[in-house]
N, C-alpha and C. Protein backbone atom coordinates (compact mmCIF):
# COMPACT_ATOMS: atom_id res chain seq x y z
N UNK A 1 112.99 123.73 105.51
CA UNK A 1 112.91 122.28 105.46
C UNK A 1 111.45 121.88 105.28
N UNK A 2 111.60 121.09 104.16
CA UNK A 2 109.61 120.18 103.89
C UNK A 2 109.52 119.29 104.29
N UNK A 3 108.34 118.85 104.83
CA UNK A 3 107.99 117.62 105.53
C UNK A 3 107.09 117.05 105.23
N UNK A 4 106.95 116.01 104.47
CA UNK A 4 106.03 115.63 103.97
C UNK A 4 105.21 114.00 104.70
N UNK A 5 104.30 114.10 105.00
CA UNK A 5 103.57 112.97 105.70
C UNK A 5 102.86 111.58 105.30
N UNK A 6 102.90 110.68 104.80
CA UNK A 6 102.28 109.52 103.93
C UNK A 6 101.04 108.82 105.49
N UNK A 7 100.22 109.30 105.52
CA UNK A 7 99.20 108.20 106.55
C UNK A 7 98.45 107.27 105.97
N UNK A 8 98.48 106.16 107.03
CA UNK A 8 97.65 104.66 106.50
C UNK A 8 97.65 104.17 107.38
N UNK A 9 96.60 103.13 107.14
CA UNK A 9 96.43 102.50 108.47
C UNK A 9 97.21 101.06 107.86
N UNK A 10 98.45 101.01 106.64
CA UNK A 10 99.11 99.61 106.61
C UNK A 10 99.04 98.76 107.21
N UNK A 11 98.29 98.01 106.95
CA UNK A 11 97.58 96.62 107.73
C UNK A 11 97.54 95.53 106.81
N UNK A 12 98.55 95.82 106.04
CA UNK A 12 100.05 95.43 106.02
C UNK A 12 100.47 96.48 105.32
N UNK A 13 101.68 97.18 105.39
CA UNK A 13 102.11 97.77 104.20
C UNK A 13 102.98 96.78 102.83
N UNK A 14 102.43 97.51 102.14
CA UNK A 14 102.82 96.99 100.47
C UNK A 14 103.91 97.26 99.98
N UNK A 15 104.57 96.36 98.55
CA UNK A 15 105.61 97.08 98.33
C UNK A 15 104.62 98.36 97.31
N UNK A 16 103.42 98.60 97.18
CA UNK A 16 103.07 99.67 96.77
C UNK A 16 103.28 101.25 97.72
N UNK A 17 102.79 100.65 99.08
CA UNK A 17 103.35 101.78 99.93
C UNK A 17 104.57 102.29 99.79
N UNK A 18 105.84 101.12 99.87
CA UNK A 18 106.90 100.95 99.91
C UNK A 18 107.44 102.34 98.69
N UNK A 19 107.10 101.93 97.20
CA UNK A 19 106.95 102.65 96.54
C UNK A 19 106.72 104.10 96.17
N UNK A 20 105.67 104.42 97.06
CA UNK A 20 105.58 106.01 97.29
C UNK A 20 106.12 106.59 98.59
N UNK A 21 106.52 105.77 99.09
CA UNK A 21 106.92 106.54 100.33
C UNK A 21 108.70 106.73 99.64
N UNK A 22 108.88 105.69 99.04
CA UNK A 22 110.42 105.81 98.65
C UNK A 22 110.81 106.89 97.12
N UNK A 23 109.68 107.44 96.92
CA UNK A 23 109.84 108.07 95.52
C UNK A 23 109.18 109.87 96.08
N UNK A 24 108.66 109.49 97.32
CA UNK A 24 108.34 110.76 97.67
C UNK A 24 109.56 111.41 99.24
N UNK A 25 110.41 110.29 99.08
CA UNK A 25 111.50 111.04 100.21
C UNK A 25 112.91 111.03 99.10
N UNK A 26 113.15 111.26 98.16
CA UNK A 26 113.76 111.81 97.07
C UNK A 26 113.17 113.36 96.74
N UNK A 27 111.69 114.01 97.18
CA UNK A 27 111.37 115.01 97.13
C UNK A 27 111.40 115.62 98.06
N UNK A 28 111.46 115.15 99.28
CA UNK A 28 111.79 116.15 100.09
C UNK A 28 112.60 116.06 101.31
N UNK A 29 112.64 117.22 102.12
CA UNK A 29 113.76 117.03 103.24
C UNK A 29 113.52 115.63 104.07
N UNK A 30 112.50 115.80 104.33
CA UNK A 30 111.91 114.38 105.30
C UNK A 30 110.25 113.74 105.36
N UNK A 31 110.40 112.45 105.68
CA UNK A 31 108.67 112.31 105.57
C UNK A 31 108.67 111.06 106.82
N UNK A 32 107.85 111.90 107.11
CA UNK A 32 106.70 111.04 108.30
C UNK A 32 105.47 110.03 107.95
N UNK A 33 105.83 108.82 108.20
CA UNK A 33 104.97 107.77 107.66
C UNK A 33 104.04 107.49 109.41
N UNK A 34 102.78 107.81 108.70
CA UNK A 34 102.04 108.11 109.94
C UNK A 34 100.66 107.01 109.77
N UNK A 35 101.05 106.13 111.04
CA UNK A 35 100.19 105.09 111.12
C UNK A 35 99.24 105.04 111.68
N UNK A 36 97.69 105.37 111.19
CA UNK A 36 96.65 105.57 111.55
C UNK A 36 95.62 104.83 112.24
N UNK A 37 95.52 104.87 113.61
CA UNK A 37 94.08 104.31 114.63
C UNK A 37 92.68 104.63 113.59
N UNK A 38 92.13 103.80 112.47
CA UNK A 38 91.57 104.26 112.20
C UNK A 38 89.85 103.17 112.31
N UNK A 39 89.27 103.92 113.36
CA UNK A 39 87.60 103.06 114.08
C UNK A 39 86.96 102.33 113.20
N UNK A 40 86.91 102.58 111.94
CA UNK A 40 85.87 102.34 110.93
C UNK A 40 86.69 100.70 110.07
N UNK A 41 88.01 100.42 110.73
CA UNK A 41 88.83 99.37 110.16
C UNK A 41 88.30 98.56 111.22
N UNK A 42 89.00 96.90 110.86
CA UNK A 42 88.79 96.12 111.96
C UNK A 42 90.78 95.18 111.46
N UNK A 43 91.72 95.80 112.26
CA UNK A 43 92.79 95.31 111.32
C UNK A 43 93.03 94.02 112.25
N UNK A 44 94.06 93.69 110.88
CA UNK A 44 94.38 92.23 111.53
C UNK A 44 95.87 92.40 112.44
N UNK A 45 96.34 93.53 112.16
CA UNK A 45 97.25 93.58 113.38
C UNK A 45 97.55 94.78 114.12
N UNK A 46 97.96 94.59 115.11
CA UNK A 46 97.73 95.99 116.44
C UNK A 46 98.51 97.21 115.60
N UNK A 47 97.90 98.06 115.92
CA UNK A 47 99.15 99.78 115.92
C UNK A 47 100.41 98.77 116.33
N UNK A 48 100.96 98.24 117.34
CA UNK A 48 102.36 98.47 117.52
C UNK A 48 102.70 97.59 116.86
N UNK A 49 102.22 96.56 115.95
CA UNK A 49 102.84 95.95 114.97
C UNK A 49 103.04 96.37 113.72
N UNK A 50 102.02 97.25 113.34
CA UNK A 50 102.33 97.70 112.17
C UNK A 50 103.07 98.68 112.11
N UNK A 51 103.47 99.75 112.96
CA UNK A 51 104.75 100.80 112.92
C UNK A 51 105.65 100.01 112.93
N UNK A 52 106.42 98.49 114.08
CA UNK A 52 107.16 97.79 113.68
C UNK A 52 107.11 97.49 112.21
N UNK A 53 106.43 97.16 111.52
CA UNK A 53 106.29 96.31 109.99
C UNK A 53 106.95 97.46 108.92
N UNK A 54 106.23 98.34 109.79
CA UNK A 54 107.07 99.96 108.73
C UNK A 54 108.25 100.67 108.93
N UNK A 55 108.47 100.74 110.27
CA UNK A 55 109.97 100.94 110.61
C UNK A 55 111.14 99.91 109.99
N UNK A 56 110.72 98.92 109.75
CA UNK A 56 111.65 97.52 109.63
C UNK A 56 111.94 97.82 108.40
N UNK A 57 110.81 97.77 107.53
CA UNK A 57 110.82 98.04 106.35
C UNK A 57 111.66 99.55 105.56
N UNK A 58 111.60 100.39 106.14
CA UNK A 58 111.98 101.29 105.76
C UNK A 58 113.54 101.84 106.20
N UNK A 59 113.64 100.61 106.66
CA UNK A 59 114.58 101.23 107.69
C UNK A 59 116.44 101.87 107.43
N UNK A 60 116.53 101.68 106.24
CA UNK A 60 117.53 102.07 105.50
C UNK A 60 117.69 103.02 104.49
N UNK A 61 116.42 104.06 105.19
CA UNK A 61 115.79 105.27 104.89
C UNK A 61 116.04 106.48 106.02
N UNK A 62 117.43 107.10 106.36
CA UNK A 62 116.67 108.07 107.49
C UNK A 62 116.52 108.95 107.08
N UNK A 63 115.99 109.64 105.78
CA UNK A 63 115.28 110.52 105.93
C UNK A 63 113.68 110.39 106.32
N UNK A 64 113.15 109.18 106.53
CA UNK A 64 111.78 108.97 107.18
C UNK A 64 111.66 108.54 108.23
N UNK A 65 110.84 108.93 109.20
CA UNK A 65 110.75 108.26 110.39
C UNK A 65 109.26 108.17 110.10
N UNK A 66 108.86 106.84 111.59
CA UNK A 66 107.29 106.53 111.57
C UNK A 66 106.98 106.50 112.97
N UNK A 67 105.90 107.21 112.43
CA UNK A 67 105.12 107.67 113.95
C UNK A 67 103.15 107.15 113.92
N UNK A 68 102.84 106.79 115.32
CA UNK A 68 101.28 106.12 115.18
C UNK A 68 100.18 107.83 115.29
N UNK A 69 99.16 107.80 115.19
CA UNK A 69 98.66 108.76 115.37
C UNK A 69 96.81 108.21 115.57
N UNK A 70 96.10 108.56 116.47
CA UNK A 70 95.01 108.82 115.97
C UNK A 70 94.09 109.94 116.24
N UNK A 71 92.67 110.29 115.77
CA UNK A 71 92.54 111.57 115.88
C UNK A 71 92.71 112.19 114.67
N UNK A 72 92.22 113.92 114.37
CA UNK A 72 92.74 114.25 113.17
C UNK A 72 94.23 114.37 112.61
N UNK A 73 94.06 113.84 110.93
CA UNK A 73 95.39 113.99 110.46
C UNK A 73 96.41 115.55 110.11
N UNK A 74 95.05 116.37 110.51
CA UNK A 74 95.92 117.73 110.19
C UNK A 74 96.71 118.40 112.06
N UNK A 75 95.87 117.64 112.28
CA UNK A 75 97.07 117.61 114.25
C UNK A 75 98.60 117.05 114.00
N UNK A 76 98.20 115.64 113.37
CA UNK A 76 99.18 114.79 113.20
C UNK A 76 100.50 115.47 112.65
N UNK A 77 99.67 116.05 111.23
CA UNK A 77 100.78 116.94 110.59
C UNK A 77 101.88 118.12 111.04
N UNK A 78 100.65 118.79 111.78
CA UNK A 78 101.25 120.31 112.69
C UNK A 78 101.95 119.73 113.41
N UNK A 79 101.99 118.10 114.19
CA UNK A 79 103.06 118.01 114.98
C UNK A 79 104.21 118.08 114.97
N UNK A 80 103.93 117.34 113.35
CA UNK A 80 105.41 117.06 113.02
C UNK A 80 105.98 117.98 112.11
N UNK A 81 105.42 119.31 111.88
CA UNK A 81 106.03 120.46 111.39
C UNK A 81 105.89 120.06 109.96
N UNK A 82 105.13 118.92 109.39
CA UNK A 82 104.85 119.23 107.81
C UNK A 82 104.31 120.28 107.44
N UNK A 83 103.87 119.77 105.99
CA UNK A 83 103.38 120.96 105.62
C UNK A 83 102.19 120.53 104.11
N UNK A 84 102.60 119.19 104.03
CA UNK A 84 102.36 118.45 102.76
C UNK A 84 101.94 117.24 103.24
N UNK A 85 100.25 116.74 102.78
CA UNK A 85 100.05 114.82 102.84
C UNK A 85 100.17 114.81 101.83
N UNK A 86 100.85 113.35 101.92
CA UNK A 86 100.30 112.67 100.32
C UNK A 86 99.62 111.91 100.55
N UNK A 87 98.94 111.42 99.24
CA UNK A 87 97.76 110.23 99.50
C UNK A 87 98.26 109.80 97.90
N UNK A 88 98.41 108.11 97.88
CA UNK A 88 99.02 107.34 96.69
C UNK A 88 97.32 107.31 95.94
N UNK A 89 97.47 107.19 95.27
CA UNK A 89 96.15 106.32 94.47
C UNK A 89 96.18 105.89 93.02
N UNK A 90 95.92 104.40 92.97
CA UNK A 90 96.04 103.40 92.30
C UNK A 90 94.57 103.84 91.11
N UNK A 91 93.89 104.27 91.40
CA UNK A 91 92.69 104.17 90.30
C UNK A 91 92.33 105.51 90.21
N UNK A 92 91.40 105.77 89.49
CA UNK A 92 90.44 107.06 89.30
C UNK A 92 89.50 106.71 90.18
N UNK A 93 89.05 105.72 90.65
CA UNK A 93 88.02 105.48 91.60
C UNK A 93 88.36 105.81 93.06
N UNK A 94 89.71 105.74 93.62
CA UNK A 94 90.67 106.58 94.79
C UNK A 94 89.90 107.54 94.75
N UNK A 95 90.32 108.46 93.83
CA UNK A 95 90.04 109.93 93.85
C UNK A 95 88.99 110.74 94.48
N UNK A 96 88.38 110.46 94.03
CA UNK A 96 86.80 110.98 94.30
C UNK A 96 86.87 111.36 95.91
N UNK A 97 87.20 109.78 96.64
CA UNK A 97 86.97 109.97 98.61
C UNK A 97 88.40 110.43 98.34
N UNK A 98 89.38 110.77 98.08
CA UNK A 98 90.66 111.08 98.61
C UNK A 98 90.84 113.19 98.18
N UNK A 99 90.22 113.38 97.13
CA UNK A 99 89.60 114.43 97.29
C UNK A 99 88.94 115.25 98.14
N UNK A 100 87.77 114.17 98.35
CA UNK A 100 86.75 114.77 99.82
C UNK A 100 87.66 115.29 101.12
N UNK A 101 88.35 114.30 101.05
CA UNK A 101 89.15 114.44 102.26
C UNK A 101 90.46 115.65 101.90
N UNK A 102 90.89 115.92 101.46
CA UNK A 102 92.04 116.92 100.88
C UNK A 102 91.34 118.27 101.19
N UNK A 103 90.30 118.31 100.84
CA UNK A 103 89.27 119.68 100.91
C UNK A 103 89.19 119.56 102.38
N UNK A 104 88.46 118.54 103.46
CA UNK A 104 88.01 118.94 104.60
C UNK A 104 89.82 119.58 105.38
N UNK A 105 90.48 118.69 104.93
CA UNK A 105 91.59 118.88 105.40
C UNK A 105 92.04 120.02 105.39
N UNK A 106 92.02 120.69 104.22
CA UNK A 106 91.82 121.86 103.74
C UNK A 106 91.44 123.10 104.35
N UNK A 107 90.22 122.55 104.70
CA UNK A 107 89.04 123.70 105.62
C UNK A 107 89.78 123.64 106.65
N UNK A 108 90.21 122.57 107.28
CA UNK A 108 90.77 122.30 108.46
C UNK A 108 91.89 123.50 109.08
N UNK A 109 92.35 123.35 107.94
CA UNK A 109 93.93 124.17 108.22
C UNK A 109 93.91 124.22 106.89
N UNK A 110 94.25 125.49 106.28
CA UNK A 110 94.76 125.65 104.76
C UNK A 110 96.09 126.23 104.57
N UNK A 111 96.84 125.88 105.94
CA UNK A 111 98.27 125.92 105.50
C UNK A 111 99.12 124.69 105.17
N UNK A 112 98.06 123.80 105.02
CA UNK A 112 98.90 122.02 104.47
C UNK A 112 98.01 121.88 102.98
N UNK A 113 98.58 121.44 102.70
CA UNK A 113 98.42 121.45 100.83
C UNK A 113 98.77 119.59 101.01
N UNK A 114 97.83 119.01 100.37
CA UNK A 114 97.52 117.48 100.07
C UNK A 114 98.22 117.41 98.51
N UNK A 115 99.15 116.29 98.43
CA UNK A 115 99.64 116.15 96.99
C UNK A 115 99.43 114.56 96.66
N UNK A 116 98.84 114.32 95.50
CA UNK A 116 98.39 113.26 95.01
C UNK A 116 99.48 112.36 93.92
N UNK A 117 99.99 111.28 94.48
CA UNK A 117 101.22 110.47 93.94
C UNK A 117 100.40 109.28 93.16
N UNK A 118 100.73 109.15 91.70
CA UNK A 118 99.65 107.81 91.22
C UNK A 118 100.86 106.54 91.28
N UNK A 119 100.46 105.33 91.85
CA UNK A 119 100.44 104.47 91.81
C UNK A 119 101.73 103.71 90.51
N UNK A 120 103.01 103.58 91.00
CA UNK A 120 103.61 103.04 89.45
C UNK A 120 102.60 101.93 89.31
N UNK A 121 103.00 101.89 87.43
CA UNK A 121 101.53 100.29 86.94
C UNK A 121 102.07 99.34 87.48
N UNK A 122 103.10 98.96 88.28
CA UNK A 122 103.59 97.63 88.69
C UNK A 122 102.34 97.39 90.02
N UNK A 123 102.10 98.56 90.60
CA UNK A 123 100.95 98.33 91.91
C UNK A 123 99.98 98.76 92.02
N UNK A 124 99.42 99.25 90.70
CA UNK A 124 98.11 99.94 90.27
C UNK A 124 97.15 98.59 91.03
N UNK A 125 97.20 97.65 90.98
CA UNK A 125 96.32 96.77 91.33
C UNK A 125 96.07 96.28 93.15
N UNK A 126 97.22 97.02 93.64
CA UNK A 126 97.83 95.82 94.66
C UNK A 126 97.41 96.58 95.82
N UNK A 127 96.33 96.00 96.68
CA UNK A 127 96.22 96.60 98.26
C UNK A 127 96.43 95.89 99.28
N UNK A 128 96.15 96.23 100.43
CA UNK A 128 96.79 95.52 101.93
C UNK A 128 95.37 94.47 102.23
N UNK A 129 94.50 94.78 101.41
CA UNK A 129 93.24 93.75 101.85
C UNK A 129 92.92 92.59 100.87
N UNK A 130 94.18 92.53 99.71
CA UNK A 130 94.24 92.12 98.39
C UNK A 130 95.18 90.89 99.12
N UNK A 131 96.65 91.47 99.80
CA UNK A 131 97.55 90.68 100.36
C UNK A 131 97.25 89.90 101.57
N UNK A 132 95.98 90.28 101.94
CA UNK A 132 95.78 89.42 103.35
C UNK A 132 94.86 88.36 102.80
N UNK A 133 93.77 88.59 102.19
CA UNK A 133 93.46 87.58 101.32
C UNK A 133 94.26 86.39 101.00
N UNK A 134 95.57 86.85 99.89
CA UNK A 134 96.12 85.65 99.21
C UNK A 134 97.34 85.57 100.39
N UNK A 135 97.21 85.70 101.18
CA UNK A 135 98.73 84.98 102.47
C UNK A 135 96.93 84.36 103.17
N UNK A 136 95.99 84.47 103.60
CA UNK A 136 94.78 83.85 104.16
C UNK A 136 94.98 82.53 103.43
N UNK A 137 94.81 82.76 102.39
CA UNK A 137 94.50 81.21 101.26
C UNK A 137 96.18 80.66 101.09
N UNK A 138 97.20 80.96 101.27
CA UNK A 138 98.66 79.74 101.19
C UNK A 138 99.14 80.68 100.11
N UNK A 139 98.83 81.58 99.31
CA UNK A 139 99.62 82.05 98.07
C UNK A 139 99.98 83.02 98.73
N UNK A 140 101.37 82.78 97.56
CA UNK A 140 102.63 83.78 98.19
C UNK A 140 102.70 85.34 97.88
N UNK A 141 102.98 85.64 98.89
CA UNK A 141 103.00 87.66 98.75
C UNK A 141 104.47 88.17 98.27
N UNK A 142 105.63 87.10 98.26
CA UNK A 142 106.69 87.80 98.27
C UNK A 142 106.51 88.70 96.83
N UNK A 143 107.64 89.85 96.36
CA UNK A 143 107.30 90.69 95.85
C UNK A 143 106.14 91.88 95.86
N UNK A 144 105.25 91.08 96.82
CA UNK A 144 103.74 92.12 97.00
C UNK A 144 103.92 93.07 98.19
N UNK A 145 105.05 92.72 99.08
CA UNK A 145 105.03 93.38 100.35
C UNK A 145 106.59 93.11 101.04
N UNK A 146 107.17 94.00 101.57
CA UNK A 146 108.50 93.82 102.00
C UNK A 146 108.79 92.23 103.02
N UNK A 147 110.05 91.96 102.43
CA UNK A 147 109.81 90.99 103.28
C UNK A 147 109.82 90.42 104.38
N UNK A 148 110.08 91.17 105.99
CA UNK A 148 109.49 91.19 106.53
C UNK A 148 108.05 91.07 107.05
N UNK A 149 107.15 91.57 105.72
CA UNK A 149 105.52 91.45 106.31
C UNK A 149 105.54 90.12 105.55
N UNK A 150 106.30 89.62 104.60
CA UNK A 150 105.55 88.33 104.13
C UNK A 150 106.02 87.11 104.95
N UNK A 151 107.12 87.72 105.70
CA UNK A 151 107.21 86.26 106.95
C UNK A 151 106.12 86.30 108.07
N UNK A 152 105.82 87.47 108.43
CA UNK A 152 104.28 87.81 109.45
C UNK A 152 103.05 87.32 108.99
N UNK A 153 102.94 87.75 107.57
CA UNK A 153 101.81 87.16 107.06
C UNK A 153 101.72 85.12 107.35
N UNK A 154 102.94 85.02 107.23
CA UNK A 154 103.16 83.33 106.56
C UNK A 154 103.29 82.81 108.19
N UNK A 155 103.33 83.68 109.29
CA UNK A 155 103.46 82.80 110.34
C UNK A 155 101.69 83.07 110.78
N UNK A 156 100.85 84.25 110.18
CA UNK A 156 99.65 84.38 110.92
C UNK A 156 98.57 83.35 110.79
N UNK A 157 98.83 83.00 109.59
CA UNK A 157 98.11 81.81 108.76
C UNK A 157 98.79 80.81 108.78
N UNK A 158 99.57 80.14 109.41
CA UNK A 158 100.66 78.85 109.34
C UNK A 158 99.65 77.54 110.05
């Protein structure tokens, strides 16, 4: 059985997330959507809202479950008996830091292998700091993010 892991710190998740997480649990037995404490963010909503925002969302999915994590992501992984991250990326400009990180990860443990999912062109453009922006200013996210997060968004800014 493969287990494959999608981490982010979704602060909001997208229907771009939405997207790879749903095109990468057609590949395998199961995937762990792993919601990241990550110091160097300043998010606009807690860990336990955003695993809510992703559980909700996904939720007519069981081959995925979502779990919070912080700390390294190759712990995260061994916990959950993966074996595979993915990391989505929308540009060639992704790459470069999502690389860096695949390698340390790498060094880390080189029994998890990082696989790189590009972006369908419908969300090549679209991030979680893109959508907090335009729900900040009154424009609408629906289609940009499940809808669940676009009623959260529309009550945070109301």
């Amino acid at each position: 059985m493969t287990i494959a892991v999608v981490p982010g710190s979704f602060d909001p998740i997208t229907a771009g997330h939405m997207d790879i997480i749903r095109r990468i649990s057609k590949l395998y037995d199961g995937v762990v959507v792993g919601v990241v404490v990550n110091p160097s963010k300043k998010p606009l909503f807690s860990l336990e809202d955003r695993v809510k925002m992703v559980r909700e969302a996904i939720k007519d999915n069981e081959k995925i479950e979502v779990d919070s994590f912080d700390g390294l992501l190759v712990g995260f992984v061994k916990k959950h008996k993966a074996r595979v991250i993915i990391r989505g990326l929308r540009a060639v400009s992704d790459f470069e830091r999502e690389f860096q990180m695949a390698q340390l990860n790498r060094r880390l443990n080189p029994d998890i292998e990082t696989m790189f999912v590009m972006a369908s062109p419908e969300y090549a453009y679209l991030s979680s700091s893109a959508v907090k922006e335009i729900a900040q200013y009154g424009g609408d996210v629906s289609g940009l993010v499940p809808p669940n997060v676009a009623k959260l968004l529309r009550s945070v800014w109301a």
